[in-house]
PDB file of N, CA and C in Angstrom:
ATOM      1  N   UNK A   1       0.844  -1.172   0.000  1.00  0.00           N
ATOM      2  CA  UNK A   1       0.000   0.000   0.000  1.00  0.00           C
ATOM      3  C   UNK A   1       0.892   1.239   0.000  1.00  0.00           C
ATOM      4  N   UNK A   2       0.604   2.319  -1.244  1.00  0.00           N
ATOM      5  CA  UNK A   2       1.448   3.116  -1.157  1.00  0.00           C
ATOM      6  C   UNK A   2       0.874   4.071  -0.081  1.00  0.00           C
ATOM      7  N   UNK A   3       1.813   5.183   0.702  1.00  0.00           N
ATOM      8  CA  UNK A   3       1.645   5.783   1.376  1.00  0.00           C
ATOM      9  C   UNK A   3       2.404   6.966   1.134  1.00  0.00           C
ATOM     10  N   UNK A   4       1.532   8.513   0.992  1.00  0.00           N
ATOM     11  CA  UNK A   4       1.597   9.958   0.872  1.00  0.00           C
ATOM     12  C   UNK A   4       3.066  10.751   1.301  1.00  0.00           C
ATOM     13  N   UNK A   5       3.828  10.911   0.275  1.00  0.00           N
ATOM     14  CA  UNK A   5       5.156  11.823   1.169  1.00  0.00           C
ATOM     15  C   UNK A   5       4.860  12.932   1.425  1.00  0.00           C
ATOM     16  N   UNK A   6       4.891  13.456   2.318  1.00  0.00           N
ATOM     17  CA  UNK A   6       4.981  14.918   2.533  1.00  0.00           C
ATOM     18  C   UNK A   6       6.139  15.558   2.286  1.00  0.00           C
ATOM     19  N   UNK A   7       5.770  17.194   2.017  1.00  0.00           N
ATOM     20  CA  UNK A   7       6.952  18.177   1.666  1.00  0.00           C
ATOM     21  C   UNK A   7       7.431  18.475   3.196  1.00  0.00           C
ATOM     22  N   UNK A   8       8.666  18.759   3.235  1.00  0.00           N
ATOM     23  CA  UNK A   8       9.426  19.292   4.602  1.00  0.00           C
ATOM     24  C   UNK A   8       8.683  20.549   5.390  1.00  0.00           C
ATOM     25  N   UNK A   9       7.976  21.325   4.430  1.00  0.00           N
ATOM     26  CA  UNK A   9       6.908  22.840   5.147  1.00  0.00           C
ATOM     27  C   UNK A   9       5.389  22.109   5.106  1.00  0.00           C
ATOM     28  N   UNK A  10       5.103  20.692   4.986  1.00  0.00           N
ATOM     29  CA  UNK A  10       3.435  20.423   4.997  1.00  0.00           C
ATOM     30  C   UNK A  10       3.432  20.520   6.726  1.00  0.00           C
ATOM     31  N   UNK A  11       2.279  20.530   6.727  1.00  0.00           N
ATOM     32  CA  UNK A  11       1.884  20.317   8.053  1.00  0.00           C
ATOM     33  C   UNK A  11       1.906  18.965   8.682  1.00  0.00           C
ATOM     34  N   UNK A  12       1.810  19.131  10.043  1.00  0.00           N
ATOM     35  CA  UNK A  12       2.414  17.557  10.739  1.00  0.00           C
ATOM     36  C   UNK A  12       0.734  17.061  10.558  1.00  0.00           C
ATOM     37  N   UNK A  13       1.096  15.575  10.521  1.00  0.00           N
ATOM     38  CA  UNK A  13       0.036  14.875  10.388  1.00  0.00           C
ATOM     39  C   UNK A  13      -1.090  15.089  11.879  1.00  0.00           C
ATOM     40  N   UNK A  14      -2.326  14.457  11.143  1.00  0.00           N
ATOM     41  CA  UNK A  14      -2.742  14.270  12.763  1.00  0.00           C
ATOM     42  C   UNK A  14      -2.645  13.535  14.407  1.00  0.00           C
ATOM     43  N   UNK A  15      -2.196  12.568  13.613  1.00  0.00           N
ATOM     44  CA  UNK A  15      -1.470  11.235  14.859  1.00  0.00           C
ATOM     45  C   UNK A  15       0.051  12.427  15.283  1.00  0.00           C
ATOM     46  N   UNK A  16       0.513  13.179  14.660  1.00  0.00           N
ATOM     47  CA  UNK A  16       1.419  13.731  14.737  1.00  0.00           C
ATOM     48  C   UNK A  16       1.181  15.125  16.074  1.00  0.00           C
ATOM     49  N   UNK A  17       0.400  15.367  15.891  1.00  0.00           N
ATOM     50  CA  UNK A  17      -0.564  16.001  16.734  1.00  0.00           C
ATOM     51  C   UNK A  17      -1.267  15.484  17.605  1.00  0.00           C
ATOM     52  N   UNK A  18      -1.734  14.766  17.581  1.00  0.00           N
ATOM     53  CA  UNK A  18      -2.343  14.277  18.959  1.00  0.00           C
ATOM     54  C   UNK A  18      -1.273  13.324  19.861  1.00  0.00           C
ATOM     55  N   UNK A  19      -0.359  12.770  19.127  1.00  0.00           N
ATOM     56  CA  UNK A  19       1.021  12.434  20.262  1.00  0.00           C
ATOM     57  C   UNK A  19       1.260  13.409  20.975  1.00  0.00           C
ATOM     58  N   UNK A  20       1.516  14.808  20.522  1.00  0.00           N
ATOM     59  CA  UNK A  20       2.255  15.559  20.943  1.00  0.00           C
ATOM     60  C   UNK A  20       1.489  16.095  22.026  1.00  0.00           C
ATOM     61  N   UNK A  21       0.246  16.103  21.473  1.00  0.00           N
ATOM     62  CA  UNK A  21      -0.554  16.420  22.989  1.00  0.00           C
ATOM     63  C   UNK A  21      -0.985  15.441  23.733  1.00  0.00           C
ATOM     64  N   UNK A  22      -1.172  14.544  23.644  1.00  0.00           N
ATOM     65  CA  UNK A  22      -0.784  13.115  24.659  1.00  0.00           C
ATOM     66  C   UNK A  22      -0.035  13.710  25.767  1.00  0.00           C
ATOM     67  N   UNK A  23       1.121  13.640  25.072  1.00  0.00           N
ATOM     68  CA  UNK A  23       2.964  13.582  26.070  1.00  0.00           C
ATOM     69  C   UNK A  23       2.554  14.890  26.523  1.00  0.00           C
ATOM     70  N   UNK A  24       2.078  16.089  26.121  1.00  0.00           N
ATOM     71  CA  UNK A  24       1.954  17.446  26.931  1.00  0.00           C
ATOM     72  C   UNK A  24       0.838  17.208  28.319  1.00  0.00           C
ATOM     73  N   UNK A  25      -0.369  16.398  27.859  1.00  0.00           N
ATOM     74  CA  UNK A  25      -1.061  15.910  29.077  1.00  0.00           C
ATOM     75  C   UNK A  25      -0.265  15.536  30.124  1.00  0.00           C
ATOM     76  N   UNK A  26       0.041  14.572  29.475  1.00  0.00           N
ATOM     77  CA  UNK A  26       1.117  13.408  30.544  1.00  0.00           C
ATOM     78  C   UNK A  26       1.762  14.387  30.860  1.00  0.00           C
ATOM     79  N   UNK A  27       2.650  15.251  30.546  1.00  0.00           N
ATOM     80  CA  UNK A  27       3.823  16.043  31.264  1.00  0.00           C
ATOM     81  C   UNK A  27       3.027  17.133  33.022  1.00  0.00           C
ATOM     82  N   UNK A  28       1.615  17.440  31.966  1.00  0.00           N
ATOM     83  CA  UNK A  28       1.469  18.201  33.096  1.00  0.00           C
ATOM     84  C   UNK A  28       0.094  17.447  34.290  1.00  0.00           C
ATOM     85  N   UNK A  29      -0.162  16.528  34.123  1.00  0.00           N
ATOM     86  CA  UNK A  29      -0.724  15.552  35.051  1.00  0.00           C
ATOM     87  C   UNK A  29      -0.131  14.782  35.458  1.00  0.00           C
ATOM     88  N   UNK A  30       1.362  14.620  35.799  1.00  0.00           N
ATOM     89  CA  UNK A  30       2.446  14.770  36.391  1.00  0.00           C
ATOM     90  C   UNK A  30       2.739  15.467  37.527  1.00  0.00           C
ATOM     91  N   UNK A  31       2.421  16.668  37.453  1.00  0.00           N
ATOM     92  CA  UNK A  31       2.758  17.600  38.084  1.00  0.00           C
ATOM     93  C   UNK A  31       4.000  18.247  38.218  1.00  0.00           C
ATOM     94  N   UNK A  32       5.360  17.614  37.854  1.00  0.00           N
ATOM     95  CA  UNK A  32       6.307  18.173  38.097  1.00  0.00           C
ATOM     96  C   UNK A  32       6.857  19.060  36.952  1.00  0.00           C
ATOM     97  N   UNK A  33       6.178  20.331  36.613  1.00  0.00           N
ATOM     98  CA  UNK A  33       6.648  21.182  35.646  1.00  0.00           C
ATOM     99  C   UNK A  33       6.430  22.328  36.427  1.00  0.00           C
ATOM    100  N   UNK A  34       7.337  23.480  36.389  1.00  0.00           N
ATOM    101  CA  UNK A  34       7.534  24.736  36.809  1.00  0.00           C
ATOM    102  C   UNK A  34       6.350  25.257  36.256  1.00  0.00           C
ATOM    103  N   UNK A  35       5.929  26.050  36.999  1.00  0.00           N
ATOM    104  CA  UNK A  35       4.438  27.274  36.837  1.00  0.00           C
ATOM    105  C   UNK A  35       4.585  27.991  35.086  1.00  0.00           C
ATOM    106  N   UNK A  36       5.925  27.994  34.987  1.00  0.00           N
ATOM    107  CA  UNK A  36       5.655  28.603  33.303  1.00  0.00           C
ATOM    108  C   UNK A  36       5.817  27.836  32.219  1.00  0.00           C
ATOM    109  N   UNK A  37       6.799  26.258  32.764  1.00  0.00           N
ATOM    110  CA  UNK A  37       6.588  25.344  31.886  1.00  0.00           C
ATOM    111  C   UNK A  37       5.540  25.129  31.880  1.00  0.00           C
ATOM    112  N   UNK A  38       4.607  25.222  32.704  1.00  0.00           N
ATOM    113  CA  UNK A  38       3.331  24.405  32.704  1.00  0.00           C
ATOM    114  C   UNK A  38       2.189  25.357  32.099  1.00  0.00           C
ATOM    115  N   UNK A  39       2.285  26.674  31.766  1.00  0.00           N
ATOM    116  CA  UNK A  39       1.796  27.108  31.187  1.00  0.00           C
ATOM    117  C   UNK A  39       2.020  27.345  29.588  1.00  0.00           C
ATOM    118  N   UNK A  40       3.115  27.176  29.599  1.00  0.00           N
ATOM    119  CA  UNK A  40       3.813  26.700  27.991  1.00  0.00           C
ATOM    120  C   UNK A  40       3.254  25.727  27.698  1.00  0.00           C
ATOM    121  N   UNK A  41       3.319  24.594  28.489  1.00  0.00           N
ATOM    122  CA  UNK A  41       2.499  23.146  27.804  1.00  0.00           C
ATOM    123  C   UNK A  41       1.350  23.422  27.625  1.00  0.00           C
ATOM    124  N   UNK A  42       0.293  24.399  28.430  1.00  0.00           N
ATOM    125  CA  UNK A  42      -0.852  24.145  28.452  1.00  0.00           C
ATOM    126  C   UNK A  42      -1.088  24.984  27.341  1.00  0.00           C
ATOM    127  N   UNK A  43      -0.889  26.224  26.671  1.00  0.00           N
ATOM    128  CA  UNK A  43      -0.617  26.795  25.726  1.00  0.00           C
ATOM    129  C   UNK A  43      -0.630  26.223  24.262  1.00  0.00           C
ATOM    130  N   UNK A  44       0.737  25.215  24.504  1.00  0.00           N
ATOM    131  CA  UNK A  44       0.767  24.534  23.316  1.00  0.00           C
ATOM    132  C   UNK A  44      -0.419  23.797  23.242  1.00  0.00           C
ATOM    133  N   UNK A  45      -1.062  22.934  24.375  1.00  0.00           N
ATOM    134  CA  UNK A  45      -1.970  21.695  24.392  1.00  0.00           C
ATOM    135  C   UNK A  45      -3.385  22.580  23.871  1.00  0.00           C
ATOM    136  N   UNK A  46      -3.520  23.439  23.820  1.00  0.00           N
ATOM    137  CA  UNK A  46      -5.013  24.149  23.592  1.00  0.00           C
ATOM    138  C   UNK A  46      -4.619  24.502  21.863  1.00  0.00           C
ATOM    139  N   UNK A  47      -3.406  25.005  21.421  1.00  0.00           N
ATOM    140  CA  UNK A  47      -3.384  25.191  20.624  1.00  0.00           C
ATOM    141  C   UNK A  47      -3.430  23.697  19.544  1.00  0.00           C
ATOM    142  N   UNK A  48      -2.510  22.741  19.478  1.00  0.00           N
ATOM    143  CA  UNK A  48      -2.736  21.470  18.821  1.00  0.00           C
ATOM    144  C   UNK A  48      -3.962  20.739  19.062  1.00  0.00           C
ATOM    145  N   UNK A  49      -4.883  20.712  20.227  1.00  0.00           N
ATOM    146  CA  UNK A  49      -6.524  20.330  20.340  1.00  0.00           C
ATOM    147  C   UNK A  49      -6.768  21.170  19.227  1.00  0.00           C
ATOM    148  N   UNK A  50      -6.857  22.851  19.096  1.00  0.00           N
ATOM    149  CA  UNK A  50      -7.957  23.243  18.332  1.00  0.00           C
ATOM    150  C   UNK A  50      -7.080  22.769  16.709  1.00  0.00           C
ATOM    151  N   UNK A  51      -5.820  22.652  16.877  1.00  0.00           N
ATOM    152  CA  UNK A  51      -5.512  21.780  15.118  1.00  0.00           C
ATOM    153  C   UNK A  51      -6.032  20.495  14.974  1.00  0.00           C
ATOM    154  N   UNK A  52      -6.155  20.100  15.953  1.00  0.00           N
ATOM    155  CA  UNK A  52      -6.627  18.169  15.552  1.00  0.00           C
ATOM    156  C   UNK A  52      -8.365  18.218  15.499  1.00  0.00           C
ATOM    157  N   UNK A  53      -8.833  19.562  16.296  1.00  0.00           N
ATOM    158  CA  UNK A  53     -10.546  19.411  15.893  1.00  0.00           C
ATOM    159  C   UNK A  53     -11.042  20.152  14.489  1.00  0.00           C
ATOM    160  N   UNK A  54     -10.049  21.215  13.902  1.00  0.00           N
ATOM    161  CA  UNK A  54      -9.979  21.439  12.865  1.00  0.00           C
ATOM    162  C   UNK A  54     -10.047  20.271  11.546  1.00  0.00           C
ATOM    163  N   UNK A  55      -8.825  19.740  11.996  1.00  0.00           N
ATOM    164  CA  UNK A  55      -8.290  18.391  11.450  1.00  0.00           C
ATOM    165  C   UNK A  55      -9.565  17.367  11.184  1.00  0.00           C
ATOM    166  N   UNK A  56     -10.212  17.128  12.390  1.00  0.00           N
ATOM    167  CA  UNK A  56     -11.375  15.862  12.748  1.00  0.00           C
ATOM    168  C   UNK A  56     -12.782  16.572  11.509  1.00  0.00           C
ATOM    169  N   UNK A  57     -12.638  17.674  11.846  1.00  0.00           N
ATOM    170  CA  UNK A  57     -13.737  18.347  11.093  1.00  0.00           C
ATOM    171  C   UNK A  57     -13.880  18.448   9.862  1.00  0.00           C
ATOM    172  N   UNK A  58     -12.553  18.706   9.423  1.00  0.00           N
ATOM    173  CA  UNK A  58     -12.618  18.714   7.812  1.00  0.00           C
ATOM    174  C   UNK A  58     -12.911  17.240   7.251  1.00  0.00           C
ATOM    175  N   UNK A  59     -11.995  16.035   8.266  1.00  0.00           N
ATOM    176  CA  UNK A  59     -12.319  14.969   7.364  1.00  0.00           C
ATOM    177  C   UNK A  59     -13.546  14.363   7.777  1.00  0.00           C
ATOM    178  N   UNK A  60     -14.569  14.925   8.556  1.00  0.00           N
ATOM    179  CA  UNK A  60     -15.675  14.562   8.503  1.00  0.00           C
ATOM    180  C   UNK A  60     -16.696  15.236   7.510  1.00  0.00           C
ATOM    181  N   UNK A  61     -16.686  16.340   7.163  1.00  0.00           N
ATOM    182  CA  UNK A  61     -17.286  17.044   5.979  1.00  0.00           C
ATOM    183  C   UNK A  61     -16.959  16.402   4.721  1.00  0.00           C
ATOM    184  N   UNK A  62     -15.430  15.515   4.451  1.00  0.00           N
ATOM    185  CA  UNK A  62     -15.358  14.742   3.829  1.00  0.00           C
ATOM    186  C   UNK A  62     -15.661  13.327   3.333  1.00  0.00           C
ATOM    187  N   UNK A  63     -16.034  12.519   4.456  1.00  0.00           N
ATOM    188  CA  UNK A  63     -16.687  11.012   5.077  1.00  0.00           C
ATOM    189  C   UNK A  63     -18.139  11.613   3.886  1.00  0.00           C
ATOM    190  N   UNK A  64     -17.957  10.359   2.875  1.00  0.00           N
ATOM    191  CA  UNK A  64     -19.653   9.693   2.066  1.00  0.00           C
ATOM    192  C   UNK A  64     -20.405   8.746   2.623  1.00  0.00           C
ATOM    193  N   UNK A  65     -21.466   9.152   2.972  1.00  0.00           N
ATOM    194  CA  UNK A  65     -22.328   8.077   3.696  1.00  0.00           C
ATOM    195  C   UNK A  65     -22.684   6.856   2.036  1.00  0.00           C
ATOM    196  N   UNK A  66     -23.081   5.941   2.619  1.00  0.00           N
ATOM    197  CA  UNK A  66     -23.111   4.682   1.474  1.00  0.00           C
ATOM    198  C   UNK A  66     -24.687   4.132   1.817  1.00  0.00           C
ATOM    199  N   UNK A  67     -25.433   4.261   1.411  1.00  0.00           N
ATOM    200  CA  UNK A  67     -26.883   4.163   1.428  1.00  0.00           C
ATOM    201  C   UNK A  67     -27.191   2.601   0.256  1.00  0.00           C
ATOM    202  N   UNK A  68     -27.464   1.604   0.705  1.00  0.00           N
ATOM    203  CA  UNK A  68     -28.158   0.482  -0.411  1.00  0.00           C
ATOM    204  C   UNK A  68     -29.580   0.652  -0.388  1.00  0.00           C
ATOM    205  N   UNK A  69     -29.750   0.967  -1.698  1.00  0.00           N
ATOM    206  CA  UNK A  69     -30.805   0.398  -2.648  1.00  0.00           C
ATOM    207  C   UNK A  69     -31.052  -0.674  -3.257  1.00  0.00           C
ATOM    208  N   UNK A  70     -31.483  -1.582  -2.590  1.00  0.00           N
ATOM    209  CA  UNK A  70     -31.621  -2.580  -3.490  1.00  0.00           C
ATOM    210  C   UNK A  70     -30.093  -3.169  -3.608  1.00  0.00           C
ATOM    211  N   UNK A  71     -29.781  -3.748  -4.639  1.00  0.00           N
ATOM    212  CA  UNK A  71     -28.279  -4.194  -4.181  1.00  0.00           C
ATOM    213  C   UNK A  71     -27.412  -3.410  -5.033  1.00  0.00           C
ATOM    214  N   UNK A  72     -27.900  -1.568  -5.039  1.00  0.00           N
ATOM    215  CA  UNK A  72     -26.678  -1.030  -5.133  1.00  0.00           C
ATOM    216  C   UNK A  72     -26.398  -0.208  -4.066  1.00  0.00           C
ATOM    217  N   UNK A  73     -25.189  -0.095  -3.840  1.00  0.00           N
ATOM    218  CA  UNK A  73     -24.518   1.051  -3.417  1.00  0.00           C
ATOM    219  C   UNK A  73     -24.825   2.345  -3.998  1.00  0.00           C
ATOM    220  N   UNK A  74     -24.883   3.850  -3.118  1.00  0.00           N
ATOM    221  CA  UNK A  74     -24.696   5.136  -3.827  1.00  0.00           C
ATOM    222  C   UNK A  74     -24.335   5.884  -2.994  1.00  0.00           C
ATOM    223  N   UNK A  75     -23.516   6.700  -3.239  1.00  0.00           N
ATOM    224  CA  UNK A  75     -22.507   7.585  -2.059  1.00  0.00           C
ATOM    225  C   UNK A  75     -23.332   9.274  -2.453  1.00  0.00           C
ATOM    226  N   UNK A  76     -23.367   9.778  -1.224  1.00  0.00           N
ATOM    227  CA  UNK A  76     -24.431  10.956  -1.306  1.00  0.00           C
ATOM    228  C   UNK A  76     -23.188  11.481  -0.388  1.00  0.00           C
ATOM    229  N   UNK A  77     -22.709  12.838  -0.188  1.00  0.00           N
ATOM    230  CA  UNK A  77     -22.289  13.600   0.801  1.00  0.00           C
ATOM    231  C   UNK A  77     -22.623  13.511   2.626  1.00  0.00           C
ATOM    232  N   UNK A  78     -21.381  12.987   3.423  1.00  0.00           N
ATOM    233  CA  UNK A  78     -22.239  13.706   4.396  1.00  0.00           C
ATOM    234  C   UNK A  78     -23.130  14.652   5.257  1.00  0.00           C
ATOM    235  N   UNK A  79     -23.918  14.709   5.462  1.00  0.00           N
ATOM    236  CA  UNK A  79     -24.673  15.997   6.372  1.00  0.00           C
ATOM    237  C   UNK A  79     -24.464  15.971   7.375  1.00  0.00           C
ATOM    238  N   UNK A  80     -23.550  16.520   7.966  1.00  0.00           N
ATOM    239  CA  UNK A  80     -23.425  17.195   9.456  1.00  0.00           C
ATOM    240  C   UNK A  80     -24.769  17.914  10.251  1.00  0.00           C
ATOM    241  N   UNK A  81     -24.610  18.003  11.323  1.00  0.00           N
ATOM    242  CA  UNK A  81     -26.110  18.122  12.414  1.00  0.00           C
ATOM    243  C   UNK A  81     -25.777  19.834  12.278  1.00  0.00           C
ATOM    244  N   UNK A  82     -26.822  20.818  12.198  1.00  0.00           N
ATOM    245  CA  UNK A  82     -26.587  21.988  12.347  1.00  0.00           C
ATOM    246  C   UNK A  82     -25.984  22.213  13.716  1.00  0.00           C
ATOM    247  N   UNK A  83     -25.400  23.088  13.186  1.00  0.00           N
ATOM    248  CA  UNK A  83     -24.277  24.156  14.405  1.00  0.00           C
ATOM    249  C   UNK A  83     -24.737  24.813  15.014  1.00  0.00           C
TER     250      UNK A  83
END
C-alpha cells in the first residue's frame, strides 16, 4: 500500500498532533513542571486540540455516507447536524 510523502513545510500529520498532545497531558498531570513550563504546555496543548478538531472536522465534511438500494450502493455527501 502506497503511502503519501509529505513536503518538509506540509503540516504535521494528525497522529502527529495528537502524540504531541498526549505527552503534553502526561507532562502536566504529572505535576512536576515549573508554573511557566506548565503554562507553555498548556498553551501549546489548547493550541494542537484546536488543530486536531480542525483536522477531525474537515475529514468529517469529507466522510460519504453509502446508502443500499436494493443491491446497489450510492454515495451521497455527508450531512453534518446543524451548528
Amino acid at each position: 500500500m502506497a503511502t503519501k510523502k509529505r513536503s518538509a513545510d506540509a503540516a504535521p500529520l494528525f497522529e502527529e498532533q495528537l502524540a504531541k498532545l498526549e505527552s503534553l497531558v502526561e507532562a502536566l498531570e504529572q505535576g512536576e513542571l515549573s508554573l511557566e513550563a506548565s503554562m507553555l504546555s498548556f498553551e501549546q496543548g489548547i493550541t494542537l486540540a484546536r488543530e486536531c478538531q480542525k483536522a477531525l472536522s474537515e475529514a468529517e465534511q469529507k466522510v460519504a455516507l453509502l446508502t443500499r438500494e436494493g443491491d446497489d450502493l450510492h454515495e451521497q455527501p455527508f450531512a453534518l447536524d446543524a451548528q
